[in-house]
Every structure is written in C-alpha cells, then in structure tokens.
PDB file of N, CA and C in Angstrom:
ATOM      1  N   UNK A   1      82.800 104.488  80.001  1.00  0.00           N
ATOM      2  CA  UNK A   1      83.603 103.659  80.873  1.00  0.00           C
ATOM      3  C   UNK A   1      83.202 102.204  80.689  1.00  0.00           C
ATOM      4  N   UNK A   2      84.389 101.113  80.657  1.00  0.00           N
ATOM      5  CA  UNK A   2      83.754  99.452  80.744  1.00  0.00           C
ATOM      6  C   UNK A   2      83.244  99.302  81.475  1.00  0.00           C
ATOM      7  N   UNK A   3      82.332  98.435  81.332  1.00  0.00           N
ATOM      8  CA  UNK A   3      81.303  97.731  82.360  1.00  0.00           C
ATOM      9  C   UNK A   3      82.036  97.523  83.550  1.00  0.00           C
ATOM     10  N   UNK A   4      81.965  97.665  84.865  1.00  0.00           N
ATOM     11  CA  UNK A   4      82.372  97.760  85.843  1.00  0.00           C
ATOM     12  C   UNK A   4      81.855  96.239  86.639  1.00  0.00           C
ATOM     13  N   UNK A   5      80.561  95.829  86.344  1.00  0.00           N
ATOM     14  CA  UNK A   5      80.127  94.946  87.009  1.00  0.00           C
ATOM     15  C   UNK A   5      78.512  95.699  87.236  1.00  0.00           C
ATOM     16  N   UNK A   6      77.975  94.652  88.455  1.00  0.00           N
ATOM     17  CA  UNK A   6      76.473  95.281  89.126  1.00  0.00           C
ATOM     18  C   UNK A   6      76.225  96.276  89.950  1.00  0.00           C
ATOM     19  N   UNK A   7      75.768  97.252  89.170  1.00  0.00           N
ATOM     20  CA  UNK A   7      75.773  98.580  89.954  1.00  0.00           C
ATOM     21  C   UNK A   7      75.468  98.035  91.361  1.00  0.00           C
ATOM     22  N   UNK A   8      75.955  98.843  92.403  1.00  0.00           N
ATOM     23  CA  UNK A   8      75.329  98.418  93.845  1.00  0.00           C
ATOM     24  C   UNK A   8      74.977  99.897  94.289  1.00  0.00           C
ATOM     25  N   UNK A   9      75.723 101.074  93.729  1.00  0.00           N
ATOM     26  CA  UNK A   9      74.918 102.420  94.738  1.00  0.00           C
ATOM     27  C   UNK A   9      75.869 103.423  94.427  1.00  0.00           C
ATOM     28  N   UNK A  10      75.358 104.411  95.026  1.00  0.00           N
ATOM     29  CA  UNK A  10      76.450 105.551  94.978  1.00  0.00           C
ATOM     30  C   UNK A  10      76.092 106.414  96.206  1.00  0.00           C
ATOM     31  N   UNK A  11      77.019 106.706  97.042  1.00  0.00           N
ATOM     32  CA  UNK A  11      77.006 108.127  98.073  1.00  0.00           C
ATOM     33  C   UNK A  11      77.227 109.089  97.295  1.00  0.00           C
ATOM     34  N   UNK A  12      77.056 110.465  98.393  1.00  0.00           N
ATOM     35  CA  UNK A  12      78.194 111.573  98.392  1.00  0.00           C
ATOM     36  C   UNK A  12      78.899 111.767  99.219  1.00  0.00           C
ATOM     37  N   UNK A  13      79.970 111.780  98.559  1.00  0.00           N
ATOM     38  CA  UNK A  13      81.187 112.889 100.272  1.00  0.00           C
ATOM     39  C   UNK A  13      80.893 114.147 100.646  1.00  0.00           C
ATOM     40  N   UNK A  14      80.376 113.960 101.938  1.00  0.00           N
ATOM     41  CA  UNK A  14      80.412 115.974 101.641  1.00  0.00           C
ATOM     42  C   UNK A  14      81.414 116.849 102.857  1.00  0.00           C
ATOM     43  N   UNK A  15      81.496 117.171 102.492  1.00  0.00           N
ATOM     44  CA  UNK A  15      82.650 118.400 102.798  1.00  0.00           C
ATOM     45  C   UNK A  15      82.738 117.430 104.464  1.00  0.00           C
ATOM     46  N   UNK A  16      81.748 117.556 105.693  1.00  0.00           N
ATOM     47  CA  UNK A  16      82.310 116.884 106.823  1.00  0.00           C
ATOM     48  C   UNK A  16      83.028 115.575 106.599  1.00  0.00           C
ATOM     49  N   UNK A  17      83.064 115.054 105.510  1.00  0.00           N
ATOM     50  CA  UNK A  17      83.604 113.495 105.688  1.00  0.00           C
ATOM     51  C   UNK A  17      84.869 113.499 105.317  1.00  0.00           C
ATOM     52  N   UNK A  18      85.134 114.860 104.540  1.00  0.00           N
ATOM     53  CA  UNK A  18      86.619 115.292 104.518  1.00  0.00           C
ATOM     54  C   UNK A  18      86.972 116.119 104.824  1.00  0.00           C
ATOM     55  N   UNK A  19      87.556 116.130 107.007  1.00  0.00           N
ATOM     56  CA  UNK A  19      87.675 116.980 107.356  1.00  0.00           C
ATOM     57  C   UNK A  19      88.538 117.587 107.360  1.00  0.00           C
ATOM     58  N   UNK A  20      90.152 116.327 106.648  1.00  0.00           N
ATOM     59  CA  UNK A  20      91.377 117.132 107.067  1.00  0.00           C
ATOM     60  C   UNK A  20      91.664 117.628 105.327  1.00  0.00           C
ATOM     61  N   UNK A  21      90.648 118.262 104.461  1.00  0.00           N
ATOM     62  CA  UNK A  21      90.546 118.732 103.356  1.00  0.00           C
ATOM     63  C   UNK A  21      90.075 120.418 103.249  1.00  0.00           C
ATOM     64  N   UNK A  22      90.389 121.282 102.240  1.00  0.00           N
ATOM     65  CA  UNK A  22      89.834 122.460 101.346  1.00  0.00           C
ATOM     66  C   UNK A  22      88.778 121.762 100.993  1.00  0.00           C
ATOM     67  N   UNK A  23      88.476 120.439 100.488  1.00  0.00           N
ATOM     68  CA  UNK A  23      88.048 120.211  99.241  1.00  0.00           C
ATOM     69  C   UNK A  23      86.325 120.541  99.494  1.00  0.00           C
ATOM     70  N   UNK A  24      86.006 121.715  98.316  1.00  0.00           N
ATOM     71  CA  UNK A  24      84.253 122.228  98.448  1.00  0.00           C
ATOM     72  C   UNK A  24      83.405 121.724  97.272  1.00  0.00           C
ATOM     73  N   UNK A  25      84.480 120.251  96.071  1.00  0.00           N
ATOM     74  CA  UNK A  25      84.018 120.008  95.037  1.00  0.00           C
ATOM     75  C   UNK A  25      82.660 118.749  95.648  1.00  0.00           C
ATOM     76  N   UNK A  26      82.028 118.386  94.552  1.00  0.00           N
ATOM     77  CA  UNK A  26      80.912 117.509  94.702  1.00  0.00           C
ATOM     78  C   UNK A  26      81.908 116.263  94.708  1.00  0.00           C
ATOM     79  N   UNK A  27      81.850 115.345  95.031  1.00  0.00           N
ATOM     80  CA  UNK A  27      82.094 114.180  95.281  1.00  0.00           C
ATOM     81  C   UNK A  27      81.114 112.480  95.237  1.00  0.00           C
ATOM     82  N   UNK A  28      80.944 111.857  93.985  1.00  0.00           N
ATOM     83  CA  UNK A  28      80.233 110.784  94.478  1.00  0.00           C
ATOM     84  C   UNK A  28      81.198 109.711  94.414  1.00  0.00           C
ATOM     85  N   UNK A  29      80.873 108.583  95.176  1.00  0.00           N
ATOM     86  CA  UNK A  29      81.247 107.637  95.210  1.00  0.00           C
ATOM     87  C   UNK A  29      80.235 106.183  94.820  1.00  0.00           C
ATOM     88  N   UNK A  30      80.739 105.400  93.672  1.00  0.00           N
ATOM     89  CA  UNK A  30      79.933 104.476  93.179  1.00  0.00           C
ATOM     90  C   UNK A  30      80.692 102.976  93.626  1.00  0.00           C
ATOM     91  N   UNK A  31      79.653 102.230  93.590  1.00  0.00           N
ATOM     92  CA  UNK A  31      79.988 101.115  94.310  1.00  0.00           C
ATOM     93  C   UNK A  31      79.607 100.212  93.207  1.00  0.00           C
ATOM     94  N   UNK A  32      80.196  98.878  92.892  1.00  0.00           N
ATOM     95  CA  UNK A  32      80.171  97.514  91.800  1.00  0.00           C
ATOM     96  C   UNK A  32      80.177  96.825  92.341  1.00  0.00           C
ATOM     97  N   UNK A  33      79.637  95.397  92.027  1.00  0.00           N
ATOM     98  CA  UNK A  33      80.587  93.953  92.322  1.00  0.00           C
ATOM     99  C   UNK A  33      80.364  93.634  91.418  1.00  0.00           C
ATOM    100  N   UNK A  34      81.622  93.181  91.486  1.00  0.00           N
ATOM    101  CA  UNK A  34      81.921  92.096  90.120  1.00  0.00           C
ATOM    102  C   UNK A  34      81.853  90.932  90.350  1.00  0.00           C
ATOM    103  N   UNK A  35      81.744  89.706  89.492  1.00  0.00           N
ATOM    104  CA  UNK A  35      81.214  88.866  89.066  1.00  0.00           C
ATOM    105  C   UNK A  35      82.117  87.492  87.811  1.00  0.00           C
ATOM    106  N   UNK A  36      82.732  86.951  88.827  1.00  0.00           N
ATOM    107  CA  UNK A  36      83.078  86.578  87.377  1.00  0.00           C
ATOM    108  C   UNK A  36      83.615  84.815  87.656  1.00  0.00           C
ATOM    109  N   UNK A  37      83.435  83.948  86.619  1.00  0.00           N
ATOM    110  CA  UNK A  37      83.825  82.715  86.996  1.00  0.00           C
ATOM    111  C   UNK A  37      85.275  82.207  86.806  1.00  0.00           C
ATOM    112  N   UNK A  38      85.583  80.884  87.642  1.00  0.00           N
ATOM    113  CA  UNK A  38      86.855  80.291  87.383  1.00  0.00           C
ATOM    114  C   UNK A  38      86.916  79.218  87.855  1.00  0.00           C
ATOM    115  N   UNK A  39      88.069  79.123  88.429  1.00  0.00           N
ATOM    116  CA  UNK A  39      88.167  77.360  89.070  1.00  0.00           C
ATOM    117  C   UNK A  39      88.782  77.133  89.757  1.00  0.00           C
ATOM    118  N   UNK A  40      88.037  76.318  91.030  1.00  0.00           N
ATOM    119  CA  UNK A  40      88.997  75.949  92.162  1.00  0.00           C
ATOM    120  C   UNK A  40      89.219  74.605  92.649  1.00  0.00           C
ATOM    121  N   UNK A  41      90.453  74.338  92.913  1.00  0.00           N
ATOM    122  CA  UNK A  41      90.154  72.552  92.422  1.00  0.00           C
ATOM    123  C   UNK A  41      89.728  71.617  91.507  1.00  0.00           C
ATOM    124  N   UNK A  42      89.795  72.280  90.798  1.00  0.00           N
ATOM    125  CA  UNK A  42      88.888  71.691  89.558  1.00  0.00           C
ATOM    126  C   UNK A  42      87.710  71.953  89.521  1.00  0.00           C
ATOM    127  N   UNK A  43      86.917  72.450  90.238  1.00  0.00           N
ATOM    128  CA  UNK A  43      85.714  72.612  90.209  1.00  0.00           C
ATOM    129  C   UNK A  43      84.835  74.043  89.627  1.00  0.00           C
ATOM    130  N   UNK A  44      84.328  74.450  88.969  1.00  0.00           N
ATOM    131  CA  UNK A  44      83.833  75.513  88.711  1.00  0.00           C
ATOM    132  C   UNK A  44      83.110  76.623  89.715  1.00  0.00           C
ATOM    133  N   UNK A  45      83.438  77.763  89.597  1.00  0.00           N
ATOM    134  CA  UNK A  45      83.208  78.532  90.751  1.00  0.00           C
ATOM    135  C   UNK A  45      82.841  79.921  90.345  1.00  0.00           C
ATOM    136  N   UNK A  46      82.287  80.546  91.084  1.00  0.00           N
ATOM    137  CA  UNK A  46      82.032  82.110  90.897  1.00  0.00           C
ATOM    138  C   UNK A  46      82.830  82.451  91.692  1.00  0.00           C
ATOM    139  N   UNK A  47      83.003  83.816  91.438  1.00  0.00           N
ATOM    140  CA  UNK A  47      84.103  84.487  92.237  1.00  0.00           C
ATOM    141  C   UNK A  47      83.388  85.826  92.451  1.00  0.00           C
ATOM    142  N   UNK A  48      83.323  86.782  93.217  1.00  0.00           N
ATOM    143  CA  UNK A  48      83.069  88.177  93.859  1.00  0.00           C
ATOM    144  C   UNK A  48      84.182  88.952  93.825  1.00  0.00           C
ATOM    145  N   UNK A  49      83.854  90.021  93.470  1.00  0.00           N
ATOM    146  CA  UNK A  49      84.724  91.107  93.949  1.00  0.00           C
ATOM    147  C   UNK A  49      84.204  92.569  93.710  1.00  0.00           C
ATOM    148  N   UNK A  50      85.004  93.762  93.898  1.00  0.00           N
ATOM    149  CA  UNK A  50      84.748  94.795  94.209  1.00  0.00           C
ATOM    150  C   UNK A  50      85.237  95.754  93.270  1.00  0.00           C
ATOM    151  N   UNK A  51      84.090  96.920  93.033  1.00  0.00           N
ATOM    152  CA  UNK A  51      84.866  98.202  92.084  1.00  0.00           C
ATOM    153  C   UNK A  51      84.346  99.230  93.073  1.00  0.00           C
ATOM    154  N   UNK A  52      85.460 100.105  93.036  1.00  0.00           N
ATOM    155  CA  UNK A  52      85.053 101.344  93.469  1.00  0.00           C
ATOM    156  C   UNK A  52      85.423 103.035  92.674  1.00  0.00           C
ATOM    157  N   UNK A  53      84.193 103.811  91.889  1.00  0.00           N
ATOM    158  CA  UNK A  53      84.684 104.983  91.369  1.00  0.00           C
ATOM    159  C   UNK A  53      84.399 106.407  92.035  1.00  0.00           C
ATOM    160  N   UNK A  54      85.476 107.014  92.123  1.00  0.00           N
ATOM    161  CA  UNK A  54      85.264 108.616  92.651  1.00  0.00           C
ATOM    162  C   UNK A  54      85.266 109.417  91.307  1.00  0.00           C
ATOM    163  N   UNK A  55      84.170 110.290  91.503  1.00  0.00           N
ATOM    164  CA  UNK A  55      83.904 110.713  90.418  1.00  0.00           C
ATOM    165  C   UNK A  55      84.043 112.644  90.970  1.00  0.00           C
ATOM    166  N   UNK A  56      84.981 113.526  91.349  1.00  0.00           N
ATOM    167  CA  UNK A  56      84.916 114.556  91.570  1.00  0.00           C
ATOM    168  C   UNK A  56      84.736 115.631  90.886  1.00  0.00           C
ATOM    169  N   UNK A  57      83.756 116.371  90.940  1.00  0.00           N
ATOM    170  CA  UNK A  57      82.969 117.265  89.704  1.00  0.00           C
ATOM    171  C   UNK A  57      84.177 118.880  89.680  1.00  0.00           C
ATOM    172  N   UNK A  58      84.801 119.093  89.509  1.00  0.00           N
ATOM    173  CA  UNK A  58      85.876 120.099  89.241  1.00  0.00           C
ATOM    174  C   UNK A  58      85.438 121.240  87.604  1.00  0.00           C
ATOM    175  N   UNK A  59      84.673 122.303  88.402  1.00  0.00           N
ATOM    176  CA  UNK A  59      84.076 122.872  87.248  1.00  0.00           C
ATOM    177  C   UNK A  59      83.298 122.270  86.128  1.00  0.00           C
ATOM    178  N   UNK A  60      83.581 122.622  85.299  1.00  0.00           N
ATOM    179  CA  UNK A  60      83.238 121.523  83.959  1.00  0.00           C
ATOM    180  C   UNK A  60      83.637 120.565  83.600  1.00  0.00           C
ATOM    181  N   UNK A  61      84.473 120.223  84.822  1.00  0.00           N
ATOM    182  CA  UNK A  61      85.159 118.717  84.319  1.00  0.00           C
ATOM    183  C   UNK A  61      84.812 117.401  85.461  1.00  0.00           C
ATOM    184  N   UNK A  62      85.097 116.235  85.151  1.00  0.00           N
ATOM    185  CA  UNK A  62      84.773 115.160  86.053  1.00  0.00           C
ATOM    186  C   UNK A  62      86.469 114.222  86.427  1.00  0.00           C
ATOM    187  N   UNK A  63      87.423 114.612  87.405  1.00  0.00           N
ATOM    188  CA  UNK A  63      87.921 113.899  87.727  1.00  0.00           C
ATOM    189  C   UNK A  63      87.439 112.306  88.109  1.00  0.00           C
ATOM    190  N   UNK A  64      88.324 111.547  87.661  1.00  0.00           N
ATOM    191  CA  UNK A  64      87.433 109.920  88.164  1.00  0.00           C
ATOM    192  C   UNK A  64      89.110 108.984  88.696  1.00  0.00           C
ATOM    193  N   UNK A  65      88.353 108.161  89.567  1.00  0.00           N
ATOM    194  CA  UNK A  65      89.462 107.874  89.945  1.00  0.00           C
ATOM    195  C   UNK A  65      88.342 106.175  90.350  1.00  0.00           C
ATOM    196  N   UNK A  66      89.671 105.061  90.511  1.00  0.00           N
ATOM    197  CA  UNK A  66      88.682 103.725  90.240  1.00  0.00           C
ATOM    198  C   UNK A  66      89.596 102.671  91.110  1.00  0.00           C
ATOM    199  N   UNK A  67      89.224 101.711  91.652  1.00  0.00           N
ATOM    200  CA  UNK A  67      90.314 100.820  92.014  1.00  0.00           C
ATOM    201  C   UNK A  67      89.350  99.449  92.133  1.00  0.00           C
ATOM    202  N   UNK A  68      89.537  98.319  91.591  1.00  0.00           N
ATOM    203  CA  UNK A  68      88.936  97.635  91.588  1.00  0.00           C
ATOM    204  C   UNK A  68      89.830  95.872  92.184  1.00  0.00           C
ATOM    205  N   UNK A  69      89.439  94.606  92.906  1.00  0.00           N
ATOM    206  CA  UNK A  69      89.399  94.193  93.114  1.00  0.00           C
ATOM    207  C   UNK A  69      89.065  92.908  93.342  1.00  0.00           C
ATOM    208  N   UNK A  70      89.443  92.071  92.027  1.00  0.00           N
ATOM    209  CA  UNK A  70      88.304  90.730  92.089  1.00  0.00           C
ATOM    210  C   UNK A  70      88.864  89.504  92.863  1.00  0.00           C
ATOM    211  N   UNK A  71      88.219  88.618  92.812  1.00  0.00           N
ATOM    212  CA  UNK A  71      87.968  87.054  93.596  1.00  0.00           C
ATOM    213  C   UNK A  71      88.362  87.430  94.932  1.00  0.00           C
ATOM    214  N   UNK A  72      87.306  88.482  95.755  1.00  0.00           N
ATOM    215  CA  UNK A  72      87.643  88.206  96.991  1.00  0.00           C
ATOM    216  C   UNK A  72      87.005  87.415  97.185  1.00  0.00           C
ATOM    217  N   UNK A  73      85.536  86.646  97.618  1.00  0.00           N
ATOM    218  CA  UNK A  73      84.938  85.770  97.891  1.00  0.00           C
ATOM    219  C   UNK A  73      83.946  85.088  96.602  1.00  0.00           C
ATOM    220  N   UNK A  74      83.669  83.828  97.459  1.00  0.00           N
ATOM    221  CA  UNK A  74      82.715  83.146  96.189  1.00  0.00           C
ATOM    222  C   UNK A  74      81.543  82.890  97.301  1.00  0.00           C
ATOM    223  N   UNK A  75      81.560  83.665  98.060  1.00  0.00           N
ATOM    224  CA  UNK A  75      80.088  83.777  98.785  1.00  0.00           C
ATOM    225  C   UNK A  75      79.341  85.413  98.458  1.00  0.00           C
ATOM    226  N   UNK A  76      77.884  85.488  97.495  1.00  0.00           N
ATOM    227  CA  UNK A  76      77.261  86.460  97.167  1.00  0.00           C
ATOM    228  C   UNK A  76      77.130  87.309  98.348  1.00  0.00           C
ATOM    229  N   UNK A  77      76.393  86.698  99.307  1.00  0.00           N
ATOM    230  CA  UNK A  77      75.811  87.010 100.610  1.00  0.00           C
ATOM    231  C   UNK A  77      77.132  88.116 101.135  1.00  0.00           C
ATOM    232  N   UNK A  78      77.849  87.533 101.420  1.00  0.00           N
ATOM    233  CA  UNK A  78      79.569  87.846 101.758  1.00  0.00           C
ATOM    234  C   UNK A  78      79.786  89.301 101.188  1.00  0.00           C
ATOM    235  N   UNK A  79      79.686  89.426  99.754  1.00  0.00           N
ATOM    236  CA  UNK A  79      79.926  90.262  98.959  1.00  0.00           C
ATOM    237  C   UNK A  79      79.198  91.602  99.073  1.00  0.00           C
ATOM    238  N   UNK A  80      78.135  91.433  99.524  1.00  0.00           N
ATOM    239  CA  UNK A  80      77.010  92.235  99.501  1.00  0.00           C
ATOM    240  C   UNK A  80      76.785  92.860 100.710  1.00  0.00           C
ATOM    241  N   UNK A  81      77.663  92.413 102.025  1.00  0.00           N
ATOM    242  CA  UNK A  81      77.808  92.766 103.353  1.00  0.00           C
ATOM    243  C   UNK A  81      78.705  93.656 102.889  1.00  0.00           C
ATOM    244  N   UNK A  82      79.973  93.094 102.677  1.00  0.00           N
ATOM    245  CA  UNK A  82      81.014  93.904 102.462  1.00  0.00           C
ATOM    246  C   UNK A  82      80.568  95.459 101.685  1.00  0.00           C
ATOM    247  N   UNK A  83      80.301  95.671 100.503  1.00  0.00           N
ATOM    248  CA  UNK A  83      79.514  96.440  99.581  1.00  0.00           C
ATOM    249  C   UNK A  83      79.095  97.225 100.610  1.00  0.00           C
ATOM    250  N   UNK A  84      77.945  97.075 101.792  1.00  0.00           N
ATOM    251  CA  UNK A  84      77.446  97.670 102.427  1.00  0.00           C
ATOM    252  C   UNK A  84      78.482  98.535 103.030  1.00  0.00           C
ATOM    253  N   UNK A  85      79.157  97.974 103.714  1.00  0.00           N
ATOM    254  CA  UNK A  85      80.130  98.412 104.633  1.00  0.00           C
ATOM    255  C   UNK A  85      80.533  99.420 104.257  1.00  0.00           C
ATOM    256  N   UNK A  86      81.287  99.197 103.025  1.00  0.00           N
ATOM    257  CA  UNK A  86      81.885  99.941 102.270  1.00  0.00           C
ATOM    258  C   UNK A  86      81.084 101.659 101.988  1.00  0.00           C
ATOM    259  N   UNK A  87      80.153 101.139 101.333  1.00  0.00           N
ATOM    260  CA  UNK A  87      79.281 102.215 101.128  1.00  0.00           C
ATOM    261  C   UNK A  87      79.004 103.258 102.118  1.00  0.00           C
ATOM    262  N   UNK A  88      78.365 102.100 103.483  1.00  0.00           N
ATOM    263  CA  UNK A  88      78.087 102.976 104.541  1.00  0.00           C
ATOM    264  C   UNK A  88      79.336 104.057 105.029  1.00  0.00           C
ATOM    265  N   UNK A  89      80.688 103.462 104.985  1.00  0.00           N
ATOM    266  CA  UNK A  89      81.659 104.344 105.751  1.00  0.00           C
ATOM    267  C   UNK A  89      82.370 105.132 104.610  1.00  0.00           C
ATOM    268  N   UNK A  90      81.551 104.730 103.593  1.00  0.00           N
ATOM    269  CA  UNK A  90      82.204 105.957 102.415  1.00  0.00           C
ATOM    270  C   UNK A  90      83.769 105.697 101.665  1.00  0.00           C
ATOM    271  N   UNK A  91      83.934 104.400 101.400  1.00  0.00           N
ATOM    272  CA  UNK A  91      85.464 103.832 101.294  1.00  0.00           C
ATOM    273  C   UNK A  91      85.488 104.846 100.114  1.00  0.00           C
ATOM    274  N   UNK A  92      86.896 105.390  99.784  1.00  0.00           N
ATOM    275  CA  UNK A  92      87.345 105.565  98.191  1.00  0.00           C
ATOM    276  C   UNK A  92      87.647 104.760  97.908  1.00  0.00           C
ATOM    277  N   UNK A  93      88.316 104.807  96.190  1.00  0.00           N
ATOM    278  CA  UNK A  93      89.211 103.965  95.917  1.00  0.00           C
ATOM    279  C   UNK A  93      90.772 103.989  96.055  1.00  0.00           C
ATOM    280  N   UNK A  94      90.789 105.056  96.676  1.00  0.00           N
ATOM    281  CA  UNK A  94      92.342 104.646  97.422  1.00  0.00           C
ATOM    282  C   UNK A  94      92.850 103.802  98.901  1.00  0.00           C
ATOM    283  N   UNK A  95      91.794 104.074  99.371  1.00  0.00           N
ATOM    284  CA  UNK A  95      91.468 103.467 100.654  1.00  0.00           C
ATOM    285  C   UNK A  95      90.927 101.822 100.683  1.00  0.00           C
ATOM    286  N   UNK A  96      90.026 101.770  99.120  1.00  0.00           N
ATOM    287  CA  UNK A  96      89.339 100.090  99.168  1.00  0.00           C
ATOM    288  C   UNK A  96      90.189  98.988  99.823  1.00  0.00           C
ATOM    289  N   UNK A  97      91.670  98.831  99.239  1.00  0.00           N
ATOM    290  CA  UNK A  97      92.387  97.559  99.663  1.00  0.00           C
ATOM    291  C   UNK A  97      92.671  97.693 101.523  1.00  0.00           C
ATOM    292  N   UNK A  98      93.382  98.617 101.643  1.00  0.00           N
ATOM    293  CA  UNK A  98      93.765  98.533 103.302  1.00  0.00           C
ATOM    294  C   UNK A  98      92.462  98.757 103.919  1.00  0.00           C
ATOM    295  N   UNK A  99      91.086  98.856 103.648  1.00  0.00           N
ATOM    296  CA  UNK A  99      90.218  98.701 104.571  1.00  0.00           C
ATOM    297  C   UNK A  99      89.214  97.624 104.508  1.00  0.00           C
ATOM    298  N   UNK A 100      89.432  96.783 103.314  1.00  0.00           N
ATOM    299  CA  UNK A 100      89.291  95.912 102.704  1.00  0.00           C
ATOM    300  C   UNK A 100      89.866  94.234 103.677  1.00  0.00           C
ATOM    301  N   UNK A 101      91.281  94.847 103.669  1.00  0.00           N
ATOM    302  CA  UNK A 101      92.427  93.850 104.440  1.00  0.00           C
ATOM    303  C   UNK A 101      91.795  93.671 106.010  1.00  0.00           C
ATOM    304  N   UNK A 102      91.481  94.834 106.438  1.00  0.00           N
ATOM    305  CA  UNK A 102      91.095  94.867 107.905  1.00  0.00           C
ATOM    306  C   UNK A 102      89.369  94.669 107.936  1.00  0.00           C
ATOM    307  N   UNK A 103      88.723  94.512 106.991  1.00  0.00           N
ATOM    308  CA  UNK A 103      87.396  93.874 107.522  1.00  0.00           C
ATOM    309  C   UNK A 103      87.177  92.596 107.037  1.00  0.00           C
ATOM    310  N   UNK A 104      88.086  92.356 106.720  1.00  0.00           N
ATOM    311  CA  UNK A 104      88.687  90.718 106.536  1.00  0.00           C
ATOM    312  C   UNK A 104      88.613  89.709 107.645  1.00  0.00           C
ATOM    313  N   UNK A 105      89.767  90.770 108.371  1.00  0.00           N
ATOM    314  CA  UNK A 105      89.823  90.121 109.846  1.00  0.00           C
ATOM    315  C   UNK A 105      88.590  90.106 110.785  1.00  0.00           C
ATOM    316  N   UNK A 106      87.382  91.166 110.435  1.00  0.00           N
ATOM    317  CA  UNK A 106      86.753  90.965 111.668  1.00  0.00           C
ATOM    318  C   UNK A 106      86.278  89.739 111.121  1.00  0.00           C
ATOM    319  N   UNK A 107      85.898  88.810 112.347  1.00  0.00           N
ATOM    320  CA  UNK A 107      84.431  87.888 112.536  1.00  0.00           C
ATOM    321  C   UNK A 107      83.657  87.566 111.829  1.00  0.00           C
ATOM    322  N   UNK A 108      83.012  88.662 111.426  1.00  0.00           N
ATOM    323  CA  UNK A 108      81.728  89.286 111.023  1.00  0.00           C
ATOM    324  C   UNK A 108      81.811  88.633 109.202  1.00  0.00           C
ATOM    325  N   UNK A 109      83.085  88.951 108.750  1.00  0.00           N
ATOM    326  CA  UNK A 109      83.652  88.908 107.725  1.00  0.00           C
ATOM    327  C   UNK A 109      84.122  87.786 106.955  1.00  0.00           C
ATOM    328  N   UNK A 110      84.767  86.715 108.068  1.00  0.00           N
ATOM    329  CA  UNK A 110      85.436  85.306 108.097  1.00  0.00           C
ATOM    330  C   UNK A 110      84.764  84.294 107.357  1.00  0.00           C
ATOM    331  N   UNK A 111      85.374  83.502 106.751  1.00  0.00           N
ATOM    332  CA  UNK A 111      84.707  82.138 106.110  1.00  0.00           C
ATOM    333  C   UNK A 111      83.931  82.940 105.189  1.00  0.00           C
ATOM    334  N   UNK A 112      83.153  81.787 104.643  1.00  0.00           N
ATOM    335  CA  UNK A 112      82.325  81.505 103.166  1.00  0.00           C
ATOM    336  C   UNK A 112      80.830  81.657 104.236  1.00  0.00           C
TER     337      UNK A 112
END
C-alpha cells in the first residue's frame, strides 16, 4: 500500500462496537496523518490531514477499505487531538468525513 503518511495507531473493533452487525470477523482500524505543504496567501504552509484504513480479516483474505482527507488544519497540535478522538471512538473510514464535520463544530476543535 502507498505511504499513507505518520503512522498514529491502530484499534480493534470488536464484535460490541458493532452492535447492529453479524459481523464475528477481526477488524483493525489504522490511523495516519498526513502531512503535506502548500500555500496560503502567499505564504508557505503545512497542512494536516487524515487517513483512515479498515482492514477486515475474512478467512484468508484481508478486505481493506481507506478514506483519507487532507488540509484539514495547519495546526500539528490540532491534528493530533483530532487523531485521538478519532481513534478513541473507533471512527471508520466511512464514517471519517461526517464525524469529522461535527467535531469541527465543537469548541474544543475551533481555530488554529
């Protein structure tokens, strides 16, 4: 797989975290940020953003599934909260953007 960015972690899902599921496969979830420069105002800038891969172990095989996300912020600090968040409540990558959108809004989240 391409470089994704800086590893940040990986959970597992396990069976309680998907309750309205059958599903009895292994489940991890890996977490990135990405990293990458550009320009704002003219000025040179880093930019943050987010990868997220589900990797579901299905017999001998590895379903993977990925959704990734760049220049949300050009604050590290910022990035690395978020990451947490993420991690802690177990985001997929189908879920990253709309829960993404709403911890935007909190407070907690706001500004640089």
């Amino acid at each position: 797989m391409k470089n994704l960015g800086t590893y940040y972690g990986t959970t597992l899902l396990q069976e309680k975290d998907a309750r309205n599921t059958n599903n009895k496969n292994k489940i991890e979830l890996e977490y990135y940020r990405i990293k990458k420069h550009g320009f704002m105002l003219t000025k040179r800038k880093t930019f943050y953003g987010i990868a997220v891969v589900k990797k579901e172990y299905v017999e001998d095989k590895i379903k993977m599934e990925k959704n990734i996300i760049n220049k949300i912020t050009t604050s590290e600090r910022k990035i690395v909260n978020i990451i947490e968040k993420l991690k802690k409540c177990k985001v997929t990558p189908v879920a990253l953007e709309d829960v993404l959108t709403d911890l935007m809004k909190e407070p907690a989240f706001q500004g640089e």
